[in-house]
Protein backbone atom coordinates (compact mmCIF):
# COMPACT_ATOMS: atom_id res chain seq x y z
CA UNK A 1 142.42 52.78 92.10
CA UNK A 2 140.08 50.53 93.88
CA UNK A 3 139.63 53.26 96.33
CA UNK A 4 138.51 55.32 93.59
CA UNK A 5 136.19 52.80 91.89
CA UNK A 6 133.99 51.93 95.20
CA UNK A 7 133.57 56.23 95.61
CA UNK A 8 132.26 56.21 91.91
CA UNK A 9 129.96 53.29 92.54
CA UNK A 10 128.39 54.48 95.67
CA UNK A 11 128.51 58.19 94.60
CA UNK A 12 125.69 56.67 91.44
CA UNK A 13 123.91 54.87 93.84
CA UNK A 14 123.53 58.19 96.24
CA UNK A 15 122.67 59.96 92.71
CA UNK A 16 120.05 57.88 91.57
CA UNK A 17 118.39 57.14 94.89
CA UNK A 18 118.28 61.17 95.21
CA UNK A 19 116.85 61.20 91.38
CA UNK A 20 114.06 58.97 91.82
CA UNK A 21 113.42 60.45 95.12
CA UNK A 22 113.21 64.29 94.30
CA UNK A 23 109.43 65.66 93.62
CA UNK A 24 108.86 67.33 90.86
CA UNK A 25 109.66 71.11 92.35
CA UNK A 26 113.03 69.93 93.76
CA UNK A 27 113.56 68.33 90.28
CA UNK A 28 113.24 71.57 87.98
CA UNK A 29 114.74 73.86 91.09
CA UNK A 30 118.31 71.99 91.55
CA UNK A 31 119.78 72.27 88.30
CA UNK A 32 119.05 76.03 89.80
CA UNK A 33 120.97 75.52 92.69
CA UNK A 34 122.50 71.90 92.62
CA UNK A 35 124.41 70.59 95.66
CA UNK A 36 127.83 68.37 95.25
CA UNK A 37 125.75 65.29 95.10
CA UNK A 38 124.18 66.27 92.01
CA UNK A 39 126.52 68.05 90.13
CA UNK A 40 130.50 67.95 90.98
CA UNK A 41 131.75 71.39 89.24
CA UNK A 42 129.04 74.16 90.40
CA UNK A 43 127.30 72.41 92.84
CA UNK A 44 128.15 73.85 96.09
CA UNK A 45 126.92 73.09 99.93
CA UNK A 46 125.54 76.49 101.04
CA UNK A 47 123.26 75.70 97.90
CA UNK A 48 121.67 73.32 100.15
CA UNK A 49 120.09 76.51 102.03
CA UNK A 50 118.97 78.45 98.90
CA UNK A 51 115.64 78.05 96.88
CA UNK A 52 115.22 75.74 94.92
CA UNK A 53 113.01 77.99 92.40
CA UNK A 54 112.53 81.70 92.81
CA UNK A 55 108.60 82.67 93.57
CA UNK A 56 106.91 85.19 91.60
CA UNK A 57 105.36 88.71 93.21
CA UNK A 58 102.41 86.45 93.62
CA UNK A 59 103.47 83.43 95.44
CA UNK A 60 105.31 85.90 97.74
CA UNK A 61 101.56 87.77 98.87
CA UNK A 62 99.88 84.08 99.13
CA UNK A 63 102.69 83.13 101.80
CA UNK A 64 103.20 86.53 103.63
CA UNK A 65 98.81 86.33 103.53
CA UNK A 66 98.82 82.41 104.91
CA UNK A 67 101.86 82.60 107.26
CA UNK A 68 100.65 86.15 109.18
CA UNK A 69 97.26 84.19 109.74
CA UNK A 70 99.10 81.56 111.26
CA UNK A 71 101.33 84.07 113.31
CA UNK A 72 98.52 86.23 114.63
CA UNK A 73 96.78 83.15 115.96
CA UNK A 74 100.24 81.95 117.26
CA UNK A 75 100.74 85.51 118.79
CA UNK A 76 97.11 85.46 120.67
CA UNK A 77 97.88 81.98 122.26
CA UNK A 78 101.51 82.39 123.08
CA UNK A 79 102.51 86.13 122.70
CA UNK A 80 105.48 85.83 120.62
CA UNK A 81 105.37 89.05 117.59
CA UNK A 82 103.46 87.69 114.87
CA UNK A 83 105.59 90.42 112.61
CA UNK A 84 108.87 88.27 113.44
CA UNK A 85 107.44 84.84 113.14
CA UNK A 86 106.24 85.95 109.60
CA UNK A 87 109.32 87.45 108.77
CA UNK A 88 111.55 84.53 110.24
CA UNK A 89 109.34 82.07 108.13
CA UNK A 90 110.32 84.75 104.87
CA UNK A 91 114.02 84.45 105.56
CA UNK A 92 114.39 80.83 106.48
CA UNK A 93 112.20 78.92 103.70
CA UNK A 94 112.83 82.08 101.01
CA UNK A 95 109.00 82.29 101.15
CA UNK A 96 107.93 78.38 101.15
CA UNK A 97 110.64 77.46 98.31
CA UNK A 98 113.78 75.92 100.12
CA UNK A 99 114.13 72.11 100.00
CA UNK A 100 112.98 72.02 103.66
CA UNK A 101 109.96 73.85 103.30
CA UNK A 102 109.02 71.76 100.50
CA UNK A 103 109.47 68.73 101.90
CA UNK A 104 109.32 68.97 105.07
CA UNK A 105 106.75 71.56 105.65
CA UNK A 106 109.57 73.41 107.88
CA UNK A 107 109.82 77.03 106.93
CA UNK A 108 111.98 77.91 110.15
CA UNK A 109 114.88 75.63 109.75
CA UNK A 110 114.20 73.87 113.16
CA UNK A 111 116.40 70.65 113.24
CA UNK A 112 116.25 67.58 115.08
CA UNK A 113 119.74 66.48 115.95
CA UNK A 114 120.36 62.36 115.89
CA UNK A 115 120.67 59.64 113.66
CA UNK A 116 117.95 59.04 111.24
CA UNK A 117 115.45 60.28 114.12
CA UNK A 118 111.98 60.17 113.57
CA UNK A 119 109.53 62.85 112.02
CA UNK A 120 112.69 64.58 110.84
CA UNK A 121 113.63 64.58 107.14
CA UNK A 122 117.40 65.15 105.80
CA UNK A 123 118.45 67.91 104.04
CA UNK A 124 121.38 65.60 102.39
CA UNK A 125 124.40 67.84 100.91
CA UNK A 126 124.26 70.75 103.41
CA UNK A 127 127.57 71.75 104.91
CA UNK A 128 128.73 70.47 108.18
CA UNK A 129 127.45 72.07 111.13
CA UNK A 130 128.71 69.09 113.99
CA UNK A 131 131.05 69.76 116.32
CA UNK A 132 132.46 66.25 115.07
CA UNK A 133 133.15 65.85 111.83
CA UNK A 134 131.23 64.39 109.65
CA UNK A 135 132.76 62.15 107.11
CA UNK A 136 133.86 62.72 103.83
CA UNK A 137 133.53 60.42 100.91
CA UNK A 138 135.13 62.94 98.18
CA UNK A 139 136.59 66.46 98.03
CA UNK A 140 135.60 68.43 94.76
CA UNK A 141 137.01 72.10 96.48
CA UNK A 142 135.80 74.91 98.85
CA UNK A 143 132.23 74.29 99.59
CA UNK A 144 132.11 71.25 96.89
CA UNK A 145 132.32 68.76 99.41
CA UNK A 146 130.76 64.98 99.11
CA UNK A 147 129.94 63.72 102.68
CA UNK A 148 128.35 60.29 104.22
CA UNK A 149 124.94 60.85 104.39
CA UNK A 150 124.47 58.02 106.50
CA UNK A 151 126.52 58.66 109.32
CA UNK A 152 124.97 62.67 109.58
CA UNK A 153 123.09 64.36 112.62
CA UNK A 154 123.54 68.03 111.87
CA UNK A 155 121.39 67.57 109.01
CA UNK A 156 117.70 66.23 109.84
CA UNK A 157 115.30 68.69 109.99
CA UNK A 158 111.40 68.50 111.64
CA UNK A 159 108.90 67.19 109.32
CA UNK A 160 105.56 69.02 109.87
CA UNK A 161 102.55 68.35 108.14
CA UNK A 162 101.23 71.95 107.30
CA UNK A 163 102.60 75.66 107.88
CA UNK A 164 100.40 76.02 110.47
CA UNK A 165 101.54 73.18 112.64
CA UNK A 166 105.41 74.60 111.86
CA UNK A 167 104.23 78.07 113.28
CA UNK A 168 102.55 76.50 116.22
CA UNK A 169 105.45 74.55 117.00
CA UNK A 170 107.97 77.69 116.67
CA UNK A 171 105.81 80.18 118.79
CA UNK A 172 104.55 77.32 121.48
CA UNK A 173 106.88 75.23 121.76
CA UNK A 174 110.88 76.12 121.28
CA UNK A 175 110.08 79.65 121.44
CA UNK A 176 109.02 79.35 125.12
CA UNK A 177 112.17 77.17 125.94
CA UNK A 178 114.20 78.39 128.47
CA UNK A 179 116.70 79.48 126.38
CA UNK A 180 114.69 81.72 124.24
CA UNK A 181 111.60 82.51 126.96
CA UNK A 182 113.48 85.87 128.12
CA UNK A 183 113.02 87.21 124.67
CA UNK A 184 109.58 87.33 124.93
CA UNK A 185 109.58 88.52 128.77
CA UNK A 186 111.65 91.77 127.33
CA UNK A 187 109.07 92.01 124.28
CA UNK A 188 106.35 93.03 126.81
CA UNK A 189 108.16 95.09 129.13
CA UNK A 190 109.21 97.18 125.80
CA UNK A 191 106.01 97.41 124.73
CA UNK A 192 104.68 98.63 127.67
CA UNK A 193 107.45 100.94 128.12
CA UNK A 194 106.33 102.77 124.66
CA UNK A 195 108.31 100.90 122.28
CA UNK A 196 106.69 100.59 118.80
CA UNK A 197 105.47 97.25 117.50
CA UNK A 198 108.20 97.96 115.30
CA UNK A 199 110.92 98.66 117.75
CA UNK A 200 110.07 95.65 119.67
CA UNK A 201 109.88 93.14 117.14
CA UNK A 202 113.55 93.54 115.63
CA UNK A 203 114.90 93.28 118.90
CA UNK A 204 113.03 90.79 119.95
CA UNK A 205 114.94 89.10 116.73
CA UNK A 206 118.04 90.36 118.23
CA UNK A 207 117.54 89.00 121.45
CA UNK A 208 116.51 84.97 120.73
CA UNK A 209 119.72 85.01 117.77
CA UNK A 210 122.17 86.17 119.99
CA UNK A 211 120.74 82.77 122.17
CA UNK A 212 121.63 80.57 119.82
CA UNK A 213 118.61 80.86 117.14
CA UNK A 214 121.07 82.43 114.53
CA UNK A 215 124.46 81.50 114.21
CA UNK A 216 125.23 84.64 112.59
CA UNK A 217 124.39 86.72 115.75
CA UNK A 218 121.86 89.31 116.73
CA UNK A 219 122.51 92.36 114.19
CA UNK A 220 122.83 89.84 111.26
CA UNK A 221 118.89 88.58 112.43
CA UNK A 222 117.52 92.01 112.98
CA UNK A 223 119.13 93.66 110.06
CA UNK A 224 117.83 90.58 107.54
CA UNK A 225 114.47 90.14 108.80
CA UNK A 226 113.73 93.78 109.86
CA UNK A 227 113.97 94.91 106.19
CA UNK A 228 111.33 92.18 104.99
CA UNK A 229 109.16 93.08 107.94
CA UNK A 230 109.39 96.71 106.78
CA UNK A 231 108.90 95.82 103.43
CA UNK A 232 105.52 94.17 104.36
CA UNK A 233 104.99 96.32 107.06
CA UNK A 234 104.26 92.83 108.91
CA UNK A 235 104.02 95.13 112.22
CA UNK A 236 100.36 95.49 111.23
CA UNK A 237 99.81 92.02 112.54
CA UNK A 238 101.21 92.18 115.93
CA UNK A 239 98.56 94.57 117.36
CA UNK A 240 94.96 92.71 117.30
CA UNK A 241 93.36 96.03 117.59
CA UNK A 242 94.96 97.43 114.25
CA UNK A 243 92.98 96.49 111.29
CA UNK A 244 95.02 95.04 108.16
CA UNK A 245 93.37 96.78 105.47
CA UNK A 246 93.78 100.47 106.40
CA UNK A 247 97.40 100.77 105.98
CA UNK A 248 97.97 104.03 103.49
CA UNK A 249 93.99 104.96 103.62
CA UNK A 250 93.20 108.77 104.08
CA UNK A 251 91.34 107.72 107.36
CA UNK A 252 94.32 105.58 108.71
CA UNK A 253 94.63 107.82 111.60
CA UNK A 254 90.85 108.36 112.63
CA UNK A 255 89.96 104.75 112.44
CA UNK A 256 92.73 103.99 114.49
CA UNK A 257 92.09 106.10 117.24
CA UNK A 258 88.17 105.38 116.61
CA UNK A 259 89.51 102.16 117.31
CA UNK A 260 91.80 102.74 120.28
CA UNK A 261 88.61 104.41 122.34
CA UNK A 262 86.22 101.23 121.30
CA UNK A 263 83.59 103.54 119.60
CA UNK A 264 83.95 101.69 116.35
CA UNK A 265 84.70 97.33 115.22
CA UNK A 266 85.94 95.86 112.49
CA UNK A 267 85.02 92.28 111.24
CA UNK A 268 86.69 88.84 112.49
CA UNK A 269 89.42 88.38 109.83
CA UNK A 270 90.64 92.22 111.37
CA UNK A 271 89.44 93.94 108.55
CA UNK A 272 87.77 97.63 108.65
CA UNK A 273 86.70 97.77 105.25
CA UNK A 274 87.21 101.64 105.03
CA UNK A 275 85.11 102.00 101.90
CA UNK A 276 82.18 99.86 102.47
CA UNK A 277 78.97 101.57 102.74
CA UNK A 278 77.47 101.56 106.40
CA UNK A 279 74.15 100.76 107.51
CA UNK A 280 71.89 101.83 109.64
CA UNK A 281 72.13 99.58 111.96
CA UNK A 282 76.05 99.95 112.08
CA UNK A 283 75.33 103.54 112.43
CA UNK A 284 73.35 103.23 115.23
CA UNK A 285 75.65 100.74 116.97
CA UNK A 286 78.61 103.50 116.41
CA UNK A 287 76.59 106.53 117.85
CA UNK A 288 75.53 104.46 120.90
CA UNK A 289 79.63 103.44 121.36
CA UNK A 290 80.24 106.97 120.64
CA UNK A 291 77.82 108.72 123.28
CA UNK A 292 77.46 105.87 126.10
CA UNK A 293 73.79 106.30 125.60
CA UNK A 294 71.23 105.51 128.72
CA UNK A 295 68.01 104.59 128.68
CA UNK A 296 64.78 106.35 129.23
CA UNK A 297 61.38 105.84 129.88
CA UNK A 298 60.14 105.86 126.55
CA UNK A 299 59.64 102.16 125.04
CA UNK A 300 60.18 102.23 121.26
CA UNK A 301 60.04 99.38 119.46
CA UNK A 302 60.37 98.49 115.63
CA UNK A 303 58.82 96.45 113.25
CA UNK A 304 61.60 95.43 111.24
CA UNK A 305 64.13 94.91 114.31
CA UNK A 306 63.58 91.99 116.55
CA UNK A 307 64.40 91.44 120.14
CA UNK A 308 67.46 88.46 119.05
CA UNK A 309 68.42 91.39 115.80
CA UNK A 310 72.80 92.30 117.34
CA UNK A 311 72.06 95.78 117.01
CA UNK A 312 68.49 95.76 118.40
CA UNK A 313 69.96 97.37 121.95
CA UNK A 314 71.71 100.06 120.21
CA UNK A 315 68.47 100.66 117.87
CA UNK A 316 66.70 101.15 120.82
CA UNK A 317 68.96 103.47 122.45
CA UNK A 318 69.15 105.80 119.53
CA UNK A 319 65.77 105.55 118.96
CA UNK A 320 64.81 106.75 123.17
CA UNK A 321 67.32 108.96 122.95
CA UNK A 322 65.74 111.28 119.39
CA UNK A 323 69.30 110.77 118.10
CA UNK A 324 68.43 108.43 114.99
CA UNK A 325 64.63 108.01 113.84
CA UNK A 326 62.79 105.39 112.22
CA UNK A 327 61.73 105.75 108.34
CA UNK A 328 58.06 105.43 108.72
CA UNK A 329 55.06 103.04 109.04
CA UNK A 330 57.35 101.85 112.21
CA UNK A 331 59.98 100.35 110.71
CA UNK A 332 63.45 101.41 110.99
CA UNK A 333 65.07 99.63 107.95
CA UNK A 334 68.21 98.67 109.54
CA UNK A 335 70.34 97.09 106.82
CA UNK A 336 69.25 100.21 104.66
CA UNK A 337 72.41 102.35 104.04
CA UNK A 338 72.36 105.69 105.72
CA UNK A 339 73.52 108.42 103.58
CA UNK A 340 74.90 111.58 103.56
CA UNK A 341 71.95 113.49 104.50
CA UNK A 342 71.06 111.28 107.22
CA UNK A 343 74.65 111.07 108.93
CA UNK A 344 74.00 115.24 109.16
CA UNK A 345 71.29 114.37 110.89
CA UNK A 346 71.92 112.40 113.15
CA UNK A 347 74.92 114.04 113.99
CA UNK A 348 72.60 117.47 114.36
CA UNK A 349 70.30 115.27 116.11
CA UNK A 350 73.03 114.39 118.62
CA UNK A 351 74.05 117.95 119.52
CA UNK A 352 77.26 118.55 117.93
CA UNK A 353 77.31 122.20 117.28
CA UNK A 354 77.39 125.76 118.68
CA UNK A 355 74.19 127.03 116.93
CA UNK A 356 72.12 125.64 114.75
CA UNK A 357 72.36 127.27 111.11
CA UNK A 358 69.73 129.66 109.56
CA UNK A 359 71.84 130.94 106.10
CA UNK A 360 69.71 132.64 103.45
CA UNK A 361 71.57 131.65 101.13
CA UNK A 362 71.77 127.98 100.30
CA UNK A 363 75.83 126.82 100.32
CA UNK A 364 74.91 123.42 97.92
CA UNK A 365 73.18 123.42 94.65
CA UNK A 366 71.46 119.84 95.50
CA UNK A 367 70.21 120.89 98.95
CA UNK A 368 67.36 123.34 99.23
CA UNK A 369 65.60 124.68 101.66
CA UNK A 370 62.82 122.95 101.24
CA UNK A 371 65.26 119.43 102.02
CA UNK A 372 63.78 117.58 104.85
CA UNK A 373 67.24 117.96 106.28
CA UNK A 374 68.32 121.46 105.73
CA UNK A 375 68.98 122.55 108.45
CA UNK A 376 71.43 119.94 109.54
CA UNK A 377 73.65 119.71 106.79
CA UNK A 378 73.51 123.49 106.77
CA UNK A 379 74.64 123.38 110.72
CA UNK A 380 77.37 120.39 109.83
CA UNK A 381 79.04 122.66 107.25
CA UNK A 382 79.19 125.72 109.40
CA UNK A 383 80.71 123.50 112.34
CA UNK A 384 83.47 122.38 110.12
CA UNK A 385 82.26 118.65 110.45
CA UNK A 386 80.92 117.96 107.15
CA UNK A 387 81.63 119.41 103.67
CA UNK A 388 80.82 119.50 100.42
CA UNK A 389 82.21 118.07 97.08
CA UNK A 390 84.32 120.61 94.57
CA UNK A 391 81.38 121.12 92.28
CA UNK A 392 79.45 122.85 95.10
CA UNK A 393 77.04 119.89 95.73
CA UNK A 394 76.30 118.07 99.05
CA UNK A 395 75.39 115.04 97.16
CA UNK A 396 72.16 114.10 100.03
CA UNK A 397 71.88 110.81 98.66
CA UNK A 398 74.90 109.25 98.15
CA UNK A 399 76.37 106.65 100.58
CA UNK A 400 78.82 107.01 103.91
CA UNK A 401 81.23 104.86 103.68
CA UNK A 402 82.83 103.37 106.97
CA UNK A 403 86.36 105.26 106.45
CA UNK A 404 83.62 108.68 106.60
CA UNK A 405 81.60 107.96 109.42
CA UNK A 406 84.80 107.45 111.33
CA UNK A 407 86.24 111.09 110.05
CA UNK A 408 83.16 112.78 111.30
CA UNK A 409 83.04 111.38 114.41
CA UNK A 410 87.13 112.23 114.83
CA UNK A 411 86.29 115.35 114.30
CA UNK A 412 83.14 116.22 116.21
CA UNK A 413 85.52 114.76 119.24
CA UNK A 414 88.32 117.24 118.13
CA UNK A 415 85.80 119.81 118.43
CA UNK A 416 85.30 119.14 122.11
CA UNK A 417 81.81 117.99 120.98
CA UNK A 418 81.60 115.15 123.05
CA UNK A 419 78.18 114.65 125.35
């Protein structure tokens, strides 16, 4: 009975040390998914690993969003698939809600093995993972088990003081250990072989489990992470060159080959913005990308476009070369947006056709002959590079969006129309 009476005593100390210690996210989340410690009948060990609340469809896209920042840097320092360490930090922190994320910042489940070591924090009531046991203090059933705390080292886990620094750690550091450093070796040679980002990634996963990473092997790993990594198609972040906001867009395939050959950029944060309007200037920067345009003799200058302007080299270019023109009074208004009418002729300007349309007949109710650039949207539509709407119009003045001037210029290079 005494026995008994010191286990009740010390089992309400443990309680209300862990009660006044809990933040308030822990607090409302483990009557979810309580461990022994704090409830006797349903909590269980394994709880230990689970959330401790279950995120909304929102909180989900604001960790994929912050973690795949984190793992594309990580993946341009160090190389290791940005799509698995996204996908690992998914599956190990149940997207930023375990108790370990939470309070330790650790959304990969890396431990640090020892006795109260430092920067670690203690996931207290998870099940025993030492090769020597750990010691029990009372017995409630299968998985209902009350151990001493104190005298744990399977349990402390790395405290990190921001996602970022957790990522960094993962990809730089244990990553590149010699246990898991092959891993990454056979990610490259894949790739280069012709495996898919894809393909790569989940074994990749399969590989560094099978080391040790996972205790429940390689399959298990790949299997489990490979569905959330389709699921947010995280492969888009493993190639630097792929842009992240393109996935499912009609010009998906143009802008990526666009893309591929280095005739067309996106912006910093790897977005193409497919249906932003282009200017002028990011027209002319295209075509000169496009056509590897040379110099001549001619010195044209603008007012509007100064020598430290980015695109005053390709403005230039264009300009010597008659393939885009200024808009008069010598200026060439290069933040203007070019339109539809303009792309045709520039594109006409450029060369890209078999013979140059003379139709009687007018083929768009908005473009007469009497349009300043007739003759080039008349010679587009007969080469099969540029169309109309359904209503029969050419709409002349409406805006090219980026995700357009890439389709043209995929299909002028179908065409063979390259200079």
């Amino acid at each position: 009975m005494a026995n008994k009476t010191k286990v009740r005593i010390l089992l309400t100390i443990i309680l209300v040390f862990t009660l006044v210690n809990r933040n308030s996210l822990i607090s409302s989340a483990n009557g979810l998914n309580p461990v022994p410690i704090e409830d006797v009948n349903l909590g269980k060990n394994s709880n230990a690993y689970l959330p401790v609340f279950y995120p909304s469809t929102q909180m989900k896209e604001d960790f994929v969003n912050e973690i795949s920042k984190y793992a594309m840097e990580a993946n341009k320092k160090w190389g290791i698939p940005a799509s698995a360490i996204t996908g690992m930090a998914i599956l190990e922190s149940g997207y930023g809600t375990t108790r370990i994320a939470i309070n330790a910042k650790n959304i990969f489940g890396i431990k640090v093995w020892g006795y109260n070591p430092d920067n670690a924090w203690q996931l207290q009531g998870q099940p025993d993972e030492d090769y020597e046991a750990v010691p029990v203090l009372a017995n409630y059933g299968e998985n209902r088990i009350l151990y001493d705390e104190s005298q744990r080292r399977d349990n402390w886990y790395r405290d990190f003081d921001s996602y970022k620094e957790a990522v960094d750690y993962l990809a730089g550091n244990l990553l590149l250990n010699q246990r898991y450093r092959f891993a990454k070796t056979n990610y490259d040679e894949r790739l280069k072989s012709g495996w898919s980002f894809e393909q790569a990634s989940k074994q990749y996963l399969y590989d560094i489990a099978n080391a040790g990473y996972n205790h429940l092997g390689g399959e298990y790993y790949k299997t489990k992470i490979g569905s959330m990594m389709d699921q947010w198609n995280l492969y888009q972040y493993d190639d630097e060159r792929r842009f992240i906001d393109i996935g499912g867009h009609w010009a998906e395939n143009e802008i990526l080959f666009l893309a591929e050959k280095g005739w067309i950029a996106g912006y910093p944060n790897r977005t193409y913005k497919p249906n932003d309007t282009l200017t002028r200037a990011e027209a002319a920067k295209i075509m000169d990308n496009f056509l590897t345009l040379t110099p001549t003799n001619e010195n044209i200058s603008f007012k509007d476009v100064h020598n430290g302007f980015w695109a005053s080299e390709p403005i230039s270019l264009v300009a010597q070369n008659k393939i885009m023109n200024g808009t008069g009074d010598g200026y060439f208004s290069p933040k203007a947006i070019l339109t539809r009418a303009q792309m045709a002729q520039v594109f006409y300007n450029a060369g890209f056709y078999g013979q140059s349309a003379n139709n009687v007949m007018n083929s768009f109710k908005d473009v007469g002959e009497n349009s300043w650039a007739y003759v080039a949207i008349e010679t587009m539509k007969q080469e099969g590079i540029m169309a109309g709407y359904l209503d029969g119009q050419f709409g002349p003045n409406d805006p090219i969006t980026r995700a357009q001037m890439a389709a043209v210029i995929y299909r002028i290079h179908s065409k063979g129309f390259d200079r």
